[in-house]
N, C-alpha and C. Protein backbone atom coordinates (compact mmCIF):
# COMPACT_ATOMS: atom_id res chain seq x y z
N UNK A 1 -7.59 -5.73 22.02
CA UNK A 1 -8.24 -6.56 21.03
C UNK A 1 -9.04 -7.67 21.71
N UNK A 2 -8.24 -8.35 23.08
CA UNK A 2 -9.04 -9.45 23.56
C UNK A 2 -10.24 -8.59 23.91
N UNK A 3 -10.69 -7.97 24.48
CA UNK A 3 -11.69 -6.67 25.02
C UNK A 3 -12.83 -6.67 24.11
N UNK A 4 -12.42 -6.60 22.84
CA UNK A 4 -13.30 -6.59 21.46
C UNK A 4 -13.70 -7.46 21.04
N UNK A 5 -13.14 -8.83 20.90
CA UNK A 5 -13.61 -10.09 21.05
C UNK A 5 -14.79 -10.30 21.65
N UNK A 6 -13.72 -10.33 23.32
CA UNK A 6 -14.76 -10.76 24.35
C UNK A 6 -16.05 -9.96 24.22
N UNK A 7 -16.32 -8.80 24.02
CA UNK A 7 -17.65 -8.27 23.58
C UNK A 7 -18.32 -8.41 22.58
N UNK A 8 -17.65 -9.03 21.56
CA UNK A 8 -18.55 -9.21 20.59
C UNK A 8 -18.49 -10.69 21.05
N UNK A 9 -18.08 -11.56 21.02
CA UNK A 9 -18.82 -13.19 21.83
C UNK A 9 -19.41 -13.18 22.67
N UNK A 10 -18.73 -12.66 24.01
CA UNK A 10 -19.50 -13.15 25.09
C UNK A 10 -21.00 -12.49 25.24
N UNK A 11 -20.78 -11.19 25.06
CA UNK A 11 -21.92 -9.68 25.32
C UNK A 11 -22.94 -9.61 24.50
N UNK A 12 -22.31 -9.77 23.15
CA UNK A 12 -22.81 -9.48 21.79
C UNK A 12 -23.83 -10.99 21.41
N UNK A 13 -22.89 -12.03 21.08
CA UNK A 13 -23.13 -13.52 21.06
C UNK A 13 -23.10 -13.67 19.35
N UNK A 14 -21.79 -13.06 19.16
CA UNK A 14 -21.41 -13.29 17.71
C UNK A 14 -20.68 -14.46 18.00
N UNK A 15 -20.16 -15.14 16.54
CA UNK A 15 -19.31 -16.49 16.71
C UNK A 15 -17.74 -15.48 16.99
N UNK A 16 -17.08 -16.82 17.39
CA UNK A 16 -15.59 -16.55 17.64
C UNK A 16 -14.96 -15.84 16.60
N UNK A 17 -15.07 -16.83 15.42
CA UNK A 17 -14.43 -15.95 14.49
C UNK A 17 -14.50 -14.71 13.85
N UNK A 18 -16.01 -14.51 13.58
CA UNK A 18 -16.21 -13.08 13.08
C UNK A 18 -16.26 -12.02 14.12
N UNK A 19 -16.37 -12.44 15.85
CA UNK A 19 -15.77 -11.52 16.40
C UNK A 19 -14.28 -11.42 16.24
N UNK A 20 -13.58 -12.42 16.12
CA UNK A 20 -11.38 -12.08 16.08
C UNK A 20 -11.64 -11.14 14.69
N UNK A 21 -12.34 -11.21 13.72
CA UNK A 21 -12.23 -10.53 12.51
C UNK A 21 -12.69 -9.26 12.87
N UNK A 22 -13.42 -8.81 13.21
CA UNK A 22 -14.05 -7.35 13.19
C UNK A 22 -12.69 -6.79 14.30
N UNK A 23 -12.59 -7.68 15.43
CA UNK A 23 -11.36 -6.93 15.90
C UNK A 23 -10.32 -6.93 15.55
N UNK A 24 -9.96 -7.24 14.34
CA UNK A 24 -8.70 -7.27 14.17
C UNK A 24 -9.05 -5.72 12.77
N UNK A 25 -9.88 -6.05 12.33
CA UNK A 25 -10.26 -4.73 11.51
C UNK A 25 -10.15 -3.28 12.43
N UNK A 26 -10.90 -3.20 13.20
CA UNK A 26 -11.07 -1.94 14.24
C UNK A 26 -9.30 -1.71 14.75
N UNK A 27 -8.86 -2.80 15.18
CA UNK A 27 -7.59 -2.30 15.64
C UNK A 27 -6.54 -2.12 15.02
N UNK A 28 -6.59 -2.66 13.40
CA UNK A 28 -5.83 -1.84 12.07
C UNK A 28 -6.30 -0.65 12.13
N UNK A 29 -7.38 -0.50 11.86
CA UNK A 29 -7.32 1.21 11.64
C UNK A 29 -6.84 2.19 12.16
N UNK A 30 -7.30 2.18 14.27
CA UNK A 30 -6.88 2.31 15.19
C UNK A 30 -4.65 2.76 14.92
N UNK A 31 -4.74 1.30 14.34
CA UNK A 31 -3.08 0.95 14.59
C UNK A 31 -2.46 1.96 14.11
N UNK A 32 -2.94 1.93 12.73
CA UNK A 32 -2.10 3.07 11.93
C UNK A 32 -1.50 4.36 12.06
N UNK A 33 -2.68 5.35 13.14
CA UNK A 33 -2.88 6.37 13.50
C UNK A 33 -1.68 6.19 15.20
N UNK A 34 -1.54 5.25 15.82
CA UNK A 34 -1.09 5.67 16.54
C UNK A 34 0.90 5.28 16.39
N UNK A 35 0.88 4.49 15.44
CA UNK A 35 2.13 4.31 15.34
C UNK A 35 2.71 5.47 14.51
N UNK A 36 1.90 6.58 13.64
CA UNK A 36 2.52 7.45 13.05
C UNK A 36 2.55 8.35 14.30
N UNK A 37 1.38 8.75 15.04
CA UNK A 37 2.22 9.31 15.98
C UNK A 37 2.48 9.32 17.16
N UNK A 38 3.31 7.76 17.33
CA UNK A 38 4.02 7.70 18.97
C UNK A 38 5.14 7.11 18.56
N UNK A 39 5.20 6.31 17.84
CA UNK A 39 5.93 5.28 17.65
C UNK A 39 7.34 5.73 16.79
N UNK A 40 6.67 6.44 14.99
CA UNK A 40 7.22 6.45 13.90
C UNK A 40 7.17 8.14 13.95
N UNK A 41 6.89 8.86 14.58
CA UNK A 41 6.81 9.91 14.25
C UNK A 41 7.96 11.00 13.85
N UNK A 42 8.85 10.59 13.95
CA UNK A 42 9.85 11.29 13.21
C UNK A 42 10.49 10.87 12.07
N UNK A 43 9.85 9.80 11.58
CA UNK A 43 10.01 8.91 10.09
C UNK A 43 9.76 10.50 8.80
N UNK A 44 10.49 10.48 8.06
CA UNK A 44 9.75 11.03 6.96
C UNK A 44 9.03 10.48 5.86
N UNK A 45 9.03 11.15 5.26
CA UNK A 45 8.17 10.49 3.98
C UNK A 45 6.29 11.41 4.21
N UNK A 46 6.27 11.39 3.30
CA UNK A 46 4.81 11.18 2.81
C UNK A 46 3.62 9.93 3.55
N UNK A 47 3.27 10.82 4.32
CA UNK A 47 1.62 9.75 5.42
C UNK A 47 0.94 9.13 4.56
N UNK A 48 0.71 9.99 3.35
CA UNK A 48 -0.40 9.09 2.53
C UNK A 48 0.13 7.90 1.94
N UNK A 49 1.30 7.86 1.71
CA UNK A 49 2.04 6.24 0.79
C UNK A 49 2.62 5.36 1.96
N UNK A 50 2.64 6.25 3.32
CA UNK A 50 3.06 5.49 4.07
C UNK A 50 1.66 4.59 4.57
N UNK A 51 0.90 5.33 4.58
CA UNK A 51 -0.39 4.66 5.16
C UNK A 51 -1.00 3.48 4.17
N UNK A 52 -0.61 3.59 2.62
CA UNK A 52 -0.91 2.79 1.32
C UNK A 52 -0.28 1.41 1.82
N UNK A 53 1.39 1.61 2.47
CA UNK A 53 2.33 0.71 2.32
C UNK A 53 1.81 -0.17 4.07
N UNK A 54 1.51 0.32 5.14
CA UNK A 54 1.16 -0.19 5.93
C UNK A 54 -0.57 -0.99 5.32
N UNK A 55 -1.60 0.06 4.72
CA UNK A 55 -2.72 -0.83 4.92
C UNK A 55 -2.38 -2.33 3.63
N UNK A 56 -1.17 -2.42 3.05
CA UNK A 56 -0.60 -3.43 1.88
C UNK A 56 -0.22 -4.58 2.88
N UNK A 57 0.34 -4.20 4.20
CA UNK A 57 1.40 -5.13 4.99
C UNK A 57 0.10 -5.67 6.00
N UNK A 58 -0.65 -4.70 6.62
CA UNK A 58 -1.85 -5.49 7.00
C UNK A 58 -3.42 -6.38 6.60
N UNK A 59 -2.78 -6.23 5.26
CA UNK A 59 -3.49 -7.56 4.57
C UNK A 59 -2.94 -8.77 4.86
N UNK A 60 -1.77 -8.69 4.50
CA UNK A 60 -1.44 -9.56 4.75
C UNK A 60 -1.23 -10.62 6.32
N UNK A 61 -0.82 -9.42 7.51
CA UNK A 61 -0.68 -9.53 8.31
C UNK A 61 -1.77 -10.22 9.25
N UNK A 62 -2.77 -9.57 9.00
CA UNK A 62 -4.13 -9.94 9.01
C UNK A 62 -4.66 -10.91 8.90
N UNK A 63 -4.71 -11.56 7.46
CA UNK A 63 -4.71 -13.08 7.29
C UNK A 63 -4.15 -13.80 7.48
N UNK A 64 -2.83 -13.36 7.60
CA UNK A 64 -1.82 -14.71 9.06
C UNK A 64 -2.77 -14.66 9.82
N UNK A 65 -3.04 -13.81 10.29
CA UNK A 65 -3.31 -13.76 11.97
C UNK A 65 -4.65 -14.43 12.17
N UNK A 66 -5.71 -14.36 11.06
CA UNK A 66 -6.48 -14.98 11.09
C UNK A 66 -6.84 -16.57 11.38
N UNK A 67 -5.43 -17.20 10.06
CA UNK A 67 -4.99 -18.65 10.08
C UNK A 67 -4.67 -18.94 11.29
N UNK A 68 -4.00 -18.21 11.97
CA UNK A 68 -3.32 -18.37 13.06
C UNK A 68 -4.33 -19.27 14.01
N UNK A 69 -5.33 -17.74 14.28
CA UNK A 69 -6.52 -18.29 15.20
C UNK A 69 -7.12 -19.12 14.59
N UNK A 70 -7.38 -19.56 13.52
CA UNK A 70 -8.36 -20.21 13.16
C UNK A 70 -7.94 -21.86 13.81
N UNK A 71 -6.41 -21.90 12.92
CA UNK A 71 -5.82 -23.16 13.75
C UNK A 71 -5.57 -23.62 15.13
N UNK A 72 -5.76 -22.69 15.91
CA UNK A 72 -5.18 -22.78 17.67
C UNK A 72 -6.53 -22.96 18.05
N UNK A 73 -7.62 -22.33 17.40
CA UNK A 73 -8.88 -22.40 18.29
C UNK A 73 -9.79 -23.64 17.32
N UNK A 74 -10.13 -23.73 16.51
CA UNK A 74 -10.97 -24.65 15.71
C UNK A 74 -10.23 -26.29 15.43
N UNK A 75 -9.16 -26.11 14.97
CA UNK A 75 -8.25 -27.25 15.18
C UNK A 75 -7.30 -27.87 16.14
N UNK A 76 -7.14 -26.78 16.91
CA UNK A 76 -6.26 -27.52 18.45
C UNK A 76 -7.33 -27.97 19.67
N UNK A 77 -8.42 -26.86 19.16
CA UNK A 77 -9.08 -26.86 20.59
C UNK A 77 -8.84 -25.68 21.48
N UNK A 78 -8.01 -24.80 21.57
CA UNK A 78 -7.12 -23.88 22.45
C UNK A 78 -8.51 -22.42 22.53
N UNK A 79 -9.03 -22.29 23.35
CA UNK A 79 -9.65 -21.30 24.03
C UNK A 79 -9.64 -20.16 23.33
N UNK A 80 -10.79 -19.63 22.72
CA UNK A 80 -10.30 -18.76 21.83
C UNK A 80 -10.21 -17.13 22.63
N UNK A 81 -10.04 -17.20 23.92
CA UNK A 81 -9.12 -15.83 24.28
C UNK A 81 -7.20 -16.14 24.17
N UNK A 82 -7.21 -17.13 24.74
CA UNK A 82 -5.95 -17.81 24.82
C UNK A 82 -5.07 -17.73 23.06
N UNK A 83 -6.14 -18.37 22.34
CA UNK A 83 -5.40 -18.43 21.05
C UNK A 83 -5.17 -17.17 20.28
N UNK A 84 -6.26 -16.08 20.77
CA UNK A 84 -6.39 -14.82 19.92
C UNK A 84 -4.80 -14.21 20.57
N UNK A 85 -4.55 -14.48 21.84
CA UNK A 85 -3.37 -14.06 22.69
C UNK A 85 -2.28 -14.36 21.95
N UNK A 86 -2.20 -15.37 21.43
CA UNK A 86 -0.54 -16.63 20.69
C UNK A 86 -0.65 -16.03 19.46
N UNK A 87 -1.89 -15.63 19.22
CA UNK A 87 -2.13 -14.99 17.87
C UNK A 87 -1.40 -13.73 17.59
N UNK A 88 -1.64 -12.78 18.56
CA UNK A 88 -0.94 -11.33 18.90
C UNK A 88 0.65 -11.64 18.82
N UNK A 89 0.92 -12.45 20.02
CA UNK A 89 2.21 -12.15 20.38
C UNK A 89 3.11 -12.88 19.33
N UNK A 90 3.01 -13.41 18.86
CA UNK A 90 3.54 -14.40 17.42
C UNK A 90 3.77 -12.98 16.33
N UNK A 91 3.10 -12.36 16.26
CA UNK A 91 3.40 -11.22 15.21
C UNK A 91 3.46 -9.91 15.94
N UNK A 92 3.92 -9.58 16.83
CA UNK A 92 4.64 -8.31 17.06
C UNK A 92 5.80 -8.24 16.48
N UNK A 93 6.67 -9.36 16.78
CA UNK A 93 8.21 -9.24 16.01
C UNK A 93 7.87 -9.24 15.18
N UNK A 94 7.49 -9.75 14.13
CA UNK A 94 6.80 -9.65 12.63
C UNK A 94 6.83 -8.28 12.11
N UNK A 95 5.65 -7.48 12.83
CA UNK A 95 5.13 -6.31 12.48
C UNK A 95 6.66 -5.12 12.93
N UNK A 96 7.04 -5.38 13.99
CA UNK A 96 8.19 -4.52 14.00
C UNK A 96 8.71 -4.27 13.44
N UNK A 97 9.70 -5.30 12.49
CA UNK A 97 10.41 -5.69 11.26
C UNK A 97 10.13 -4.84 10.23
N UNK A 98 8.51 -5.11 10.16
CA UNK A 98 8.50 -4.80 8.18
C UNK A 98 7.66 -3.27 8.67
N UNK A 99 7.39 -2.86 9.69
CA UNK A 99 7.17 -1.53 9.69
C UNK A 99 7.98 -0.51 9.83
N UNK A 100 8.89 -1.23 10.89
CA UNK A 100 10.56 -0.64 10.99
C UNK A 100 11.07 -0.17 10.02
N UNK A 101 10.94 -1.52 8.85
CA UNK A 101 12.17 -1.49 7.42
C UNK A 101 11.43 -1.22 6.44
N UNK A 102 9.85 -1.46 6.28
CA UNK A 102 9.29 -1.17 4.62
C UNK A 102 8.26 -0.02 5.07
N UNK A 103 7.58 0.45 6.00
CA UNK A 103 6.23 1.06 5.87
C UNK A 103 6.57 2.55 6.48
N UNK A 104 7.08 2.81 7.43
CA UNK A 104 7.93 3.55 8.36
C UNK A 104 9.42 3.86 8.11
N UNK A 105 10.20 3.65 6.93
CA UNK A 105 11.34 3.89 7.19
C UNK A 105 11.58 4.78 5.88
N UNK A 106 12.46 5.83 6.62
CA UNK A 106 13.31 7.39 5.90
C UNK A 106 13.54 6.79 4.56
N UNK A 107 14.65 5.40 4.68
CA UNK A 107 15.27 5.47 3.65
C UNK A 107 14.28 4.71 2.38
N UNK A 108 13.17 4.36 2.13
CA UNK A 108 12.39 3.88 1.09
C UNK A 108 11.62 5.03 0.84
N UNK A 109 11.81 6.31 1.42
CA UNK A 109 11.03 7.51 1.04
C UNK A 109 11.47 8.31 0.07
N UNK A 110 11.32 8.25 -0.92
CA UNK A 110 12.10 9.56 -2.05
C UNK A 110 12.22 10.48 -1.35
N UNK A 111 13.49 11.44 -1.87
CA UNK A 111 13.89 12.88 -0.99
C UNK A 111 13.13 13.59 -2.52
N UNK A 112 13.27 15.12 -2.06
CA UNK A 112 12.76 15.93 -3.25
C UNK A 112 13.51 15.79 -4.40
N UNK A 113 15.33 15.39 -4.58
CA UNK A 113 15.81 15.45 -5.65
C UNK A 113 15.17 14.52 -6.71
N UNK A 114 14.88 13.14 -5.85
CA UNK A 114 14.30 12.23 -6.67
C UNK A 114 13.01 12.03 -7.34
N UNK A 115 12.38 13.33 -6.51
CA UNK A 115 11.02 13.60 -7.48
C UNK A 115 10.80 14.64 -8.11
N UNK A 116 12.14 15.05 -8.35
CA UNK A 116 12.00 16.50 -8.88
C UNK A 116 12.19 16.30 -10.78
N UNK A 117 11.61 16.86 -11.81
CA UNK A 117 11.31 16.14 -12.81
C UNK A 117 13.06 16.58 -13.39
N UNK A 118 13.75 15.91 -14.25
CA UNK A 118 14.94 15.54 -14.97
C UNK A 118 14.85 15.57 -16.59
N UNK A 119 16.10 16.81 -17.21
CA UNK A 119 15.56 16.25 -18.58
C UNK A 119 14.55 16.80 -19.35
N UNK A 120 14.24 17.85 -18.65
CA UNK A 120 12.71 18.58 -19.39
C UNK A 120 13.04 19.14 -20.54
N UNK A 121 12.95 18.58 -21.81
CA UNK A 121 13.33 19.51 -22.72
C UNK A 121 12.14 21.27 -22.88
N UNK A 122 13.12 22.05 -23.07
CA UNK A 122 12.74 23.85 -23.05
C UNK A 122 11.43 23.79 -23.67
N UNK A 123 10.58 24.48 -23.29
CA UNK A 123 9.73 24.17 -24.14
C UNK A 123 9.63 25.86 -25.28
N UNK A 124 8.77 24.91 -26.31
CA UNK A 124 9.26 25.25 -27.61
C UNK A 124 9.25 26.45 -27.76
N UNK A 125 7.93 27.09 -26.92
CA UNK A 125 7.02 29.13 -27.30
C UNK A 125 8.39 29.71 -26.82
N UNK A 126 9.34 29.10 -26.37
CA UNK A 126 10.64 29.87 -25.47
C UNK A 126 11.31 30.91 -26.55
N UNK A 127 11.33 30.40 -27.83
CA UNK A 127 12.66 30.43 -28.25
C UNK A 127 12.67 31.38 -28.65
């Protein structure tokens, strides 16, 4: 991510911030794809609700991360490779957590019994 930055500031000669933003976009997308398969890959569930429930958690995640930098570099003063850095490492434990327990995990995945329909009354041409 610093990589992406630094090219879009230094190379490019975008501002700080809308380069931390575009990289932080590129490396969500990026993210998703590789944590299903290196990371989570023997998780079950359904990719497509899992991918719903991760791009839900990196909204949010995201705009921390944004505040984050915005405050370390515009209001502290703090170097904005340095701050994009405090920025990262501040939310790995974060992201572990709720990808571990809400986005990635077996047990928030319906099994087939639970989507299997219940209760159907016969229908009527039967009888």
């Amino acid at each position: 991510m610093q990589g992406t930055i630094y090219l879009a500031h230094d190379k490019i000669g975008l501002n700080e911030n809308l380069a931390a933003t575009i990289a932080v976009v590129l490396v969500s997308l990026m993210n998703f794809f590789w944590l299903m398969i290196f990371v989570y890959r023997t998780a079950d569930g359904h990719r497509g609700r899992q991918f719903w429930k991760y791009l839900q958690s990196i909204v949010g995640f995201r705009l921390w991360e944004l505040v984050v930098f915005y405050l370390l570099h515009e209001l502290l003063g703090i170097h904005y490779l340095i701050a994009s850095t405090i920025m990262q490492a501040q939310s790995v434990l974060m992201k572990f957590v709720v990808y571990n327990k809400l986005v990635f995990s077996s047990e928030l995945q319906p099994n087939a019994e639970e989507l299997a329909i219940h209760d159907v009354p016969p229908d009527l041409t039967d009888q």
